[in-house]
Protein backbone atom coordinates (compact mmCIF):
# COMPACT_ATOMS: atom_id res chain seq x y z
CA UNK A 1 1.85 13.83 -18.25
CA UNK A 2 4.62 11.07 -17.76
CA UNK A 3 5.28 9.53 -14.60
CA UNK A 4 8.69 9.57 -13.47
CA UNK A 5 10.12 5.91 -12.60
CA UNK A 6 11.54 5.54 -9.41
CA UNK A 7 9.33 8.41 -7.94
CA UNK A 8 6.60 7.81 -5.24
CA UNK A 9 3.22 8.49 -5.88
CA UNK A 10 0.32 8.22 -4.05
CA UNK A 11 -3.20 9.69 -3.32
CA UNK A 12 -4.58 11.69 -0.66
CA UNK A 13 -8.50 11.30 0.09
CA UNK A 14 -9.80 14.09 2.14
CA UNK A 15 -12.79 13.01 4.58
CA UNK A 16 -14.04 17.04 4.84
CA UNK A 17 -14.46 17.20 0.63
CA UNK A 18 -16.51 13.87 -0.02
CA UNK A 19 -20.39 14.39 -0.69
CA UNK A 20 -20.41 10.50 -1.41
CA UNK A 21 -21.55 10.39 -4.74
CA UNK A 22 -19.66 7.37 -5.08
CA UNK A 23 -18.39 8.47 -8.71
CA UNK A 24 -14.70 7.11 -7.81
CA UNK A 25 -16.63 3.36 -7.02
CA UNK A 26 -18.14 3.47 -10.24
CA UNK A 27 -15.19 4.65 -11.89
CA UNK A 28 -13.20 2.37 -10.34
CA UNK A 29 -15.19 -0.72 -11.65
CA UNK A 30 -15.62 0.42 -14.90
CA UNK A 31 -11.88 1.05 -15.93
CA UNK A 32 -10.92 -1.88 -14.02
CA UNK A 33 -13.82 -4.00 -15.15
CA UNK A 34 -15.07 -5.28 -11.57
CA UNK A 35 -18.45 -6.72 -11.14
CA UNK A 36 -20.76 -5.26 -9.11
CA UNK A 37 -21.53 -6.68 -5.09
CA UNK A 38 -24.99 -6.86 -5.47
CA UNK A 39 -26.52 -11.12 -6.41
CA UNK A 40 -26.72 -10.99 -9.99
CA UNK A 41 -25.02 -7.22 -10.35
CA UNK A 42 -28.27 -5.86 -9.41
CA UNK A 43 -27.44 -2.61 -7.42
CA UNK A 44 -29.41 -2.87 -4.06
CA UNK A 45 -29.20 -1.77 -0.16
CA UNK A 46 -27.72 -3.92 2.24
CA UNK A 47 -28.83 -2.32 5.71
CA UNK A 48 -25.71 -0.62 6.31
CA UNK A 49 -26.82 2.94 6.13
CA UNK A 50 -26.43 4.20 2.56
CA UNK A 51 -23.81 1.50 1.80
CA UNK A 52 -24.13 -0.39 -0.94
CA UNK A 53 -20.74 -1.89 -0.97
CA UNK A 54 -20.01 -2.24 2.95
CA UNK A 55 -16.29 -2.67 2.72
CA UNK A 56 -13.45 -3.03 0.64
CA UNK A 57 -13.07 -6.49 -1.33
CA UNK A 58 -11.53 -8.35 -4.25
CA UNK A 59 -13.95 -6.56 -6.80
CA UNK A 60 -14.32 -3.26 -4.45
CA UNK A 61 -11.16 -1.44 -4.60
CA UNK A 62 -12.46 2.20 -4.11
CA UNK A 63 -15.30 1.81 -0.97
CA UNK A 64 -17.44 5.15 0.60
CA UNK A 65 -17.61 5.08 4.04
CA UNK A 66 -21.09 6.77 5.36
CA UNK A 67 -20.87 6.92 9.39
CA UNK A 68 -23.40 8.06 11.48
CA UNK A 69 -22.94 9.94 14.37
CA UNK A 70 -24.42 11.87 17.40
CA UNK A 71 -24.14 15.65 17.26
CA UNK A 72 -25.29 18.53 18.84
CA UNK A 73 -27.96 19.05 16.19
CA UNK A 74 -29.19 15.26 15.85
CA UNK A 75 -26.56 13.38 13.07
CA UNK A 76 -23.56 13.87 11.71
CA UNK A 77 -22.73 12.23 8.76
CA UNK A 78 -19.03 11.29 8.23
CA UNK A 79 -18.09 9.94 4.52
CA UNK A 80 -14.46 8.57 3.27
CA UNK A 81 -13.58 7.13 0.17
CA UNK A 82 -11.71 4.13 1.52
CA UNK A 83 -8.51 2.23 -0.71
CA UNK A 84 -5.47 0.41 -0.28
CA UNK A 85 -2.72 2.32 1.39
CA UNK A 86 0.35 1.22 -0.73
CA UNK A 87 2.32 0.82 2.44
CA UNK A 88 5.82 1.98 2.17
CA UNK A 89 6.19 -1.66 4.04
CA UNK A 90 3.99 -3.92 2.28
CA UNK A 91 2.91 -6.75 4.66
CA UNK A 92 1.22 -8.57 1.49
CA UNK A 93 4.94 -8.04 -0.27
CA UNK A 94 6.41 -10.16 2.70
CA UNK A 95 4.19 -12.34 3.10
CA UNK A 96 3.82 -13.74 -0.87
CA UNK A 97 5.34 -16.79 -1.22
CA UNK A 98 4.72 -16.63 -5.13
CA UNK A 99 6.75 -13.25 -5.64
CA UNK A 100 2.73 -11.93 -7.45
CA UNK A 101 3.20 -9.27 -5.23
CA UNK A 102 5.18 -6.47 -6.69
CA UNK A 103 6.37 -2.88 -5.86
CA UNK A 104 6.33 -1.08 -9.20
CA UNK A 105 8.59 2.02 -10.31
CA UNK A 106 6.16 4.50 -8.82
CA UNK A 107 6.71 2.81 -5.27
CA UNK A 108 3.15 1.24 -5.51
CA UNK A 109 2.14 -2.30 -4.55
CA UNK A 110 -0.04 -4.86 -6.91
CA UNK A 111 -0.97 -8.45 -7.13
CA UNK A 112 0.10 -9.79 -11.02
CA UNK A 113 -3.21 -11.73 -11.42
CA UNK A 114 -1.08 -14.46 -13.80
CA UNK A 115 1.55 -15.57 -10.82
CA UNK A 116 -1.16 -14.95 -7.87
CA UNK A 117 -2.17 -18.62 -6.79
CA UNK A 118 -4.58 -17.88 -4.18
CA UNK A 119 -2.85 -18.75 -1.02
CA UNK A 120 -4.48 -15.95 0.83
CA UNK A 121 -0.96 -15.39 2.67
CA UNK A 122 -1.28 -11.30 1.99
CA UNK A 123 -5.16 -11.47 3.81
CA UNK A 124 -4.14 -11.89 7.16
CA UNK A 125 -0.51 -10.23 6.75
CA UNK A 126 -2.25 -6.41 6.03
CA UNK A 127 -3.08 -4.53 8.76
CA UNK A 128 -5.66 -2.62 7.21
CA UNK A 129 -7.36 -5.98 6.03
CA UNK A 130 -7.21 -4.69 1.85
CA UNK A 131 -6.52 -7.78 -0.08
CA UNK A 132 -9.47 -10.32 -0.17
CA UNK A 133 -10.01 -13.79 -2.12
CA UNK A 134 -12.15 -13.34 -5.32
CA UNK A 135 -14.28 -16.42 -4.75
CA UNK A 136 -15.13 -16.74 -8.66
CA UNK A 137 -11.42 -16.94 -9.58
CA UNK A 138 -9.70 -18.00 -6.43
CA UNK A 139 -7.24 -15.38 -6.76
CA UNK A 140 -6.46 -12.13 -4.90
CA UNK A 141 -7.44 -8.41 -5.66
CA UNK A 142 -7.03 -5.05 -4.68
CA UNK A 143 -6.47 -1.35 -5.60
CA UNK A 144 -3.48 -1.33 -8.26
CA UNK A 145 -3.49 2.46 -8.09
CA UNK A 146 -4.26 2.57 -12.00
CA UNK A 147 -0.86 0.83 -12.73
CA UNK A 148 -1.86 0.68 -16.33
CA UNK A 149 -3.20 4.39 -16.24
CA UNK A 150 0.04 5.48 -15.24
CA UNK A 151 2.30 3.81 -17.50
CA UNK A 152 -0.05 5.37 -19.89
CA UNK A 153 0.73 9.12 -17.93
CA UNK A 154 -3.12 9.57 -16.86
CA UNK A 155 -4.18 9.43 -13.45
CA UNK A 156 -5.97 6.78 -11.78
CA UNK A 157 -9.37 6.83 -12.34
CA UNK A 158 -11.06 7.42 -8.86
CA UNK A 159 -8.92 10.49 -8.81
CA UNK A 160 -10.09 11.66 -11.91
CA UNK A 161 -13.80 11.19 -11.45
CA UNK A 162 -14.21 13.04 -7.90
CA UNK A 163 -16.12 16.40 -8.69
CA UNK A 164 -14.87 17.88 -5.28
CA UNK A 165 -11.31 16.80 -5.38
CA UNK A 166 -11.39 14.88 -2.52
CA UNK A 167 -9.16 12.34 -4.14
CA UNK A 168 -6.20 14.13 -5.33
CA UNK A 169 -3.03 11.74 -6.75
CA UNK A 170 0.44 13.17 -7.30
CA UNK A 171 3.90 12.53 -6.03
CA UNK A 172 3.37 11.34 -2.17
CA UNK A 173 6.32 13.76 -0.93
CA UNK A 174 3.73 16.24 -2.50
CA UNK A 175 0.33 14.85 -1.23
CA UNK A 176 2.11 14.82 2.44
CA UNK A 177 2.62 18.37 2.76
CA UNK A 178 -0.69 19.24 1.27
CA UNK A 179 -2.11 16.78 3.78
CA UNK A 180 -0.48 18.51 6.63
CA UNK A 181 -1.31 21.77 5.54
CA UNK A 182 -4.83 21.03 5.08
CA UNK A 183 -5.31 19.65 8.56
CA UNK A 184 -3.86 23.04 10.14
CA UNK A 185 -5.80 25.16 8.56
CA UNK A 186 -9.37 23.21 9.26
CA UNK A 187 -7.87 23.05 13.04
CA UNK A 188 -7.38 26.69 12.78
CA UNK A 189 -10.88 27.13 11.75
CA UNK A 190 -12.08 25.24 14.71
CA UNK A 191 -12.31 21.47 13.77
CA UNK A 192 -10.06 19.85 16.39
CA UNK A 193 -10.72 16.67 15.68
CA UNK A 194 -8.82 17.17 12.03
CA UNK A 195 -5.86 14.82 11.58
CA UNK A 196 -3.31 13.68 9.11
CA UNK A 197 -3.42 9.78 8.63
CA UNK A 198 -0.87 8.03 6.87
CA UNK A 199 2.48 9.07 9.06
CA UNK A 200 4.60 7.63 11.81
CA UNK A 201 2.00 8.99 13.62
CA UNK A 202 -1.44 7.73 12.53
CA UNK A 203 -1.36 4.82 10.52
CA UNK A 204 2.29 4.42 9.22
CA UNK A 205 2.83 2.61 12.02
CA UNK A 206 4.38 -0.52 13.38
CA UNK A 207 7.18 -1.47 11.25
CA UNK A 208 4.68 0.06 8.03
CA UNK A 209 6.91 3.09 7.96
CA UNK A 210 4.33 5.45 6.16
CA UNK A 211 1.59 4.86 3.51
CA UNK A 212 1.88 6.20 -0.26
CA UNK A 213 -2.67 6.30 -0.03
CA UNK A 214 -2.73 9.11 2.88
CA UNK A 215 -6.18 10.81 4.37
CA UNK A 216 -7.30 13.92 5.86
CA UNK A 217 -9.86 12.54 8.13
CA UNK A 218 -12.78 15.02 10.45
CA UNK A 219 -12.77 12.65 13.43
CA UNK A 220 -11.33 9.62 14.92
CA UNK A 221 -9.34 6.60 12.79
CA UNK A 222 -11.42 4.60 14.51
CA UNK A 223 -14.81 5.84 13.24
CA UNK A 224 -13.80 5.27 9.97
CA UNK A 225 -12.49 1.49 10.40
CA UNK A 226 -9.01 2.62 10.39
CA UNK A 227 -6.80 1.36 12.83
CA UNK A 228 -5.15 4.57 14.62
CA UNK A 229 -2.07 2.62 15.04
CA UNK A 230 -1.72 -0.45 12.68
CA UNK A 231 0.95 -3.07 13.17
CA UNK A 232 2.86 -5.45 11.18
CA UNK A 233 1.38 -8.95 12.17
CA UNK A 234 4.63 -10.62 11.63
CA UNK A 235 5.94 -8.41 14.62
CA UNK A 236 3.85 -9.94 16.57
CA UNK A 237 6.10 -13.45 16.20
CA UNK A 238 8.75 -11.50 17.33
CA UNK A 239 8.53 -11.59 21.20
CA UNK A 240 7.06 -15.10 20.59
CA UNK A 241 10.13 -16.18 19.05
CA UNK A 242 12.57 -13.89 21.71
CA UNK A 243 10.51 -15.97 24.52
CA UNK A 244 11.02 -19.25 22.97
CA UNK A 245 14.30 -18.79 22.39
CA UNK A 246 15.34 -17.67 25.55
CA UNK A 247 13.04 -20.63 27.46
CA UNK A 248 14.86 -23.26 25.32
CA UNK A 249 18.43 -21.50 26.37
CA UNK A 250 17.06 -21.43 29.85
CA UNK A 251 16.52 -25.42 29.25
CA UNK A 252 19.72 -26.08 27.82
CA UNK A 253 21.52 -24.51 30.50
CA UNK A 254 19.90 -26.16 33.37
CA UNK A 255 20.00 -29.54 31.57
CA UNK A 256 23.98 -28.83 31.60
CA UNK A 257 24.15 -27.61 35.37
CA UNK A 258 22.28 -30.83 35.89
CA UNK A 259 24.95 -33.24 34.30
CA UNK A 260 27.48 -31.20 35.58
CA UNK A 261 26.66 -31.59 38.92
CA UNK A 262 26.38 -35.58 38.73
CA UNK A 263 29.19 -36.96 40.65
């Protein structure tokens, strides 16, 4: 189906449908041609529970969160199929001083690997810590959201590949409301600790606005590694700058009282 330009579109990854299977990893690197994490590609454990690919990174785009924790009856395991969250405000957009970093006609955000010169500006300028260094070609990677896919009209591979539908893509205005919905009726059905991430609320926050990669989530941001309430870094200069300002006013002015008052 064609995409239409200028429209948003987005995914939403539901925490309470992944079995972590891992098929949107794998189908992930293969469209996208990423090498595997492992020395040598060989696919091996690191230690980290059943993760084999800890976190996202330059050649990880798509990573499955297994999280341990307590319960009533011994474990509970909590999985999410992590990704970049195509901020509405890009902090890697701002923060390229190269202009690689581009929102395309479906309101998503990727790195042009040909203008990219590995500054690693956009690392420290997302909140959610997505874009990483690719030490083999000194540039920087992330999730494109299948840029090429949808040009094409197909949806983005991870989305495809998920037998439960836990990563569904379509128009973000769509995936919202679904997302919403979704979370009322597993809180109606007794899971409290169900919440929406990816609004003003959780996770579109500080100066982000709202993210176009939204999640139904079964406990706490936090558990995760999501911040609950991500920031902007650069808004963090901000009251720096207000405070530096107003000290070097605060100079100026007595500096002027003081030659004023020199007979």
């Amino acid at each position: 189906m064609a995409r239409v330009a200028g429209t948003a579109y987005g995914f939403l990854t539901d925490a309470t449908l992944c079995i972590g299977c891992k098929a949107c990893e794998v189908a992930c690197k293969q469209w996208n041609q990423l090498p595997g994490d492992a020395p040598g590609d060989v696919l091996a454990m690191t230690g980290f529970s059943y993760d084999n690919t800890v976190d996202l990174g330059a050649t990880t785009w798509r990573h499955v969160a297994f999280v341990e924790r307590p319960s009533p009856a011994g474990v509970a395991w909590l999985m999410l199929s992590d990704v970049c969250k195509h901020c509405v405000h890009a902090g890697c957009l701002d923060a390229c001083p190269t202009g690689a970093i581009m929102r395309t006609e479906f309101d998503t955000v990727v790195i042009q690997d040909n203008i990219c010169n590995g500054c690693g500006y956009c690392v420290p300028a997302c909140p959610f810590g997505v874009p990483q260094i690719d030490d083999h070609d000194g540039g920087s990677h992330k999730c494109t959201l299948c840029y090429d896919r949808l040009r094409g009209g197909l949806a983005p591979a991870c989305a495809k590949a998920c037998p439960t539908e836990s990563i569904r893509f379509g128009t973000v205005a769509e995936l919202r409301e679904v997302g919403r919905e979704r979370v009322a009726t597993l809180r109606a059905g007794g899971l409290d600790e169900a919440r929406f991430y990816g609004d003003d609320e959780l996770g579109g926050t500080g100066g982000i606005v709202g993210l176009n990669a939204m999640f139904v989530l079964n406990g706490p941001p936090e558990a995760f590694n999501l911040p609950a309430r991500p920031r902007l870094p650069r808004r963090n200069i901000l009251p720096t700058t207000a405070a530096t300002l107003a000290a070097a006013v605060g100079l100026g002015l007595a500096a002027f009282a003081s030659l004023r008052s020199r007979p």
